[in-house]
Every structure is written in C-alpha cells, then in structure tokens.
Protein backbone atom coordinates (compact mmCIF):
# COMPACT_ATOMS: atom_id res chain seq x y z
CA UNK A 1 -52.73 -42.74 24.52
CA UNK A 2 -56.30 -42.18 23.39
CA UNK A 3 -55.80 -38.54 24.05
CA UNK A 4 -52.64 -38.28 22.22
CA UNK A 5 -54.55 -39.88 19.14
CA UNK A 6 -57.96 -37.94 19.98
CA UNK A 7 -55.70 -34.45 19.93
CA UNK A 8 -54.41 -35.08 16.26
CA UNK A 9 -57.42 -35.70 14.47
CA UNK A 10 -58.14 -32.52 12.99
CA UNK A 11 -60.26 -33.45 9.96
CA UNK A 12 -64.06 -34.03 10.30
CA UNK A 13 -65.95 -36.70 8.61
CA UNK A 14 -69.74 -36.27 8.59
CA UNK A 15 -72.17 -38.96 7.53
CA UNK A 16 -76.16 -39.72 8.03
CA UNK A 17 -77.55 -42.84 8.80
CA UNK A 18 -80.84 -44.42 9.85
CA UNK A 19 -82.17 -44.49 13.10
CA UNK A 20 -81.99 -48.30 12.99
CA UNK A 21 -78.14 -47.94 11.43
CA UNK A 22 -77.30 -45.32 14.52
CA UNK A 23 -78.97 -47.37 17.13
CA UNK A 24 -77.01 -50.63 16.24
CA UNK A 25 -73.50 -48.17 15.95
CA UNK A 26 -74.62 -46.87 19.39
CA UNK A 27 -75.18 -50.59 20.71
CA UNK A 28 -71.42 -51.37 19.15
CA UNK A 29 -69.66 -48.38 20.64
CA UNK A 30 -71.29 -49.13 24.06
CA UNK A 31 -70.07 -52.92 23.87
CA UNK A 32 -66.55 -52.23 22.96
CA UNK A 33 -65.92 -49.61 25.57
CA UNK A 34 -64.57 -46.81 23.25
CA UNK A 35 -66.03 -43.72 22.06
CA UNK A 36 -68.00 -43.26 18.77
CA UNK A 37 -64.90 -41.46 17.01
CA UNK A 38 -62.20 -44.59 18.13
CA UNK A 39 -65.06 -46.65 17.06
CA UNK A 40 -65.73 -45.35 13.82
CA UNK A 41 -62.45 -44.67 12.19
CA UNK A 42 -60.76 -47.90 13.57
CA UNK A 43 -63.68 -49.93 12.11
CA UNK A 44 -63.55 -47.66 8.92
CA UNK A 45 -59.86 -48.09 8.70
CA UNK A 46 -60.24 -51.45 8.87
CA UNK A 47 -62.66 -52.05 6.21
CA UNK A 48 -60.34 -49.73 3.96
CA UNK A 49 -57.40 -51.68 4.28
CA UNK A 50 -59.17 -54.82 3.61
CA UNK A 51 -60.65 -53.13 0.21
CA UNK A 52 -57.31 -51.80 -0.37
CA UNK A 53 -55.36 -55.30 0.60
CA UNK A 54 -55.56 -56.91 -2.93
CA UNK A 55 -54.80 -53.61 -4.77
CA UNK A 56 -51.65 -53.27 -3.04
CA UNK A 57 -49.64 -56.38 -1.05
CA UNK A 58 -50.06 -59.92 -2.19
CA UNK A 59 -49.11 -63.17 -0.10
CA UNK A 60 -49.12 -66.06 -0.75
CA UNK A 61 -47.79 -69.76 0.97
CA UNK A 62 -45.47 -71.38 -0.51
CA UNK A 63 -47.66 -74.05 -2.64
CA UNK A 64 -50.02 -70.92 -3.96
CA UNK A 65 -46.42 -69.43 -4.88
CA UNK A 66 -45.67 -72.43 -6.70
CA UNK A 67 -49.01 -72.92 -8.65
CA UNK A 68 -48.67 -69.09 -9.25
CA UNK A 69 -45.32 -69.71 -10.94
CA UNK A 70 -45.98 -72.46 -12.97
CA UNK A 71 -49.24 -70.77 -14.75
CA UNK A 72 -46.25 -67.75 -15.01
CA UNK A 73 -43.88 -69.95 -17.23
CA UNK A 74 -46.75 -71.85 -19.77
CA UNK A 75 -46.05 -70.47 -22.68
CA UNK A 76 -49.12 -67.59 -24.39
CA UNK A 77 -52.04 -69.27 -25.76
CA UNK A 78 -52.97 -68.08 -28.58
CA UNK A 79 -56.73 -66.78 -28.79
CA UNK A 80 -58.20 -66.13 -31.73
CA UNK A 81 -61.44 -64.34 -30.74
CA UNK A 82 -59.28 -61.92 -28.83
CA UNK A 83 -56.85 -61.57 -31.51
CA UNK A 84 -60.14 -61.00 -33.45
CA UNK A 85 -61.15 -58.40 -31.19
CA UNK A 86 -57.55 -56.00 -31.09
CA UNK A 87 -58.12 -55.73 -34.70
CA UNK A 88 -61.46 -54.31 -35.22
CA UNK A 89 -61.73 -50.40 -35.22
CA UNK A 90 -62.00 -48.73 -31.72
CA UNK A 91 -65.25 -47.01 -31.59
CA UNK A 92 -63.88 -44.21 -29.70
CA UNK A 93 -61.67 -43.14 -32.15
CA UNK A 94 -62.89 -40.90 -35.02
C-alpha cells in the first residue's frame, strides 16, 4: 500500500532545517520504521488538521452542548463602550 501512496505523490515540498532539527527528524524516521516522505507528510498532515480542527468541525458532549445553548438564548447585553466604539468615524475611510 505504501507504494500505491508513494506512486501518487507528484508534488514536491522542499524545506531547510538545522543540523540539530535534521538529526532529531532522522532519529524519528528511524524509530517509526517508515521513510522520511511517510514520515513527514503524515506528521505534517497531522499537525494541519489539528490547526485546521477548530476552524472547521466543532464537538462537543452533551453538557458543553448544553452550557453552549444556554449562553445562546440570554438575551444581548447591551455595551456601551462598544456601542461607543461603532459610532466613531472609521479611520480608513476618507
């Protein structure tokens, strides 16, 4: 299957590190039994999703869901600093 993965890769990705930063890759690759490429993007992919995670799919369990909800249905506070605020002049426009 590794092949079959390997074969349709067909972008490159080039990056420079430190000896120190290669040396402790190298270490990692040899540990986990994989090549530097599996090694790479699967950790890299992994990292990405993570970043990506909260941008895109929220869970929660059931009490979060329910504390979510009921800070959903108080009513609007009102706040008069940021009312304040959405009437001055933007400073961007001319």
């Amino acid at each position: 299957m590794a092949d079959t993965i390997a074969r349709r890769r067909n972008r490159r990705m080039e990056l420079r590190t430190t000896d120190e930063e290669r040396e402790l890759i190298d270490r990692a690759v040899a540990a986990s039994g994989t090549d530097l490429t599996d090694f790479v993007v699967t950790h890299v992919s992994d990292a990405a999703r993570r970043v990506l995670a909260d941008r895109h799919v929220f869970e929660l369990d059931d009490d979060a869901l329910a504390a979510w909800e009921e800070l959903n249905d108080r009513p609007a506070r009102e706040l008069p600093g940021v009312a304040a605020l959405f009437r001055r002049p933007s400073p961007f426009s001319e």
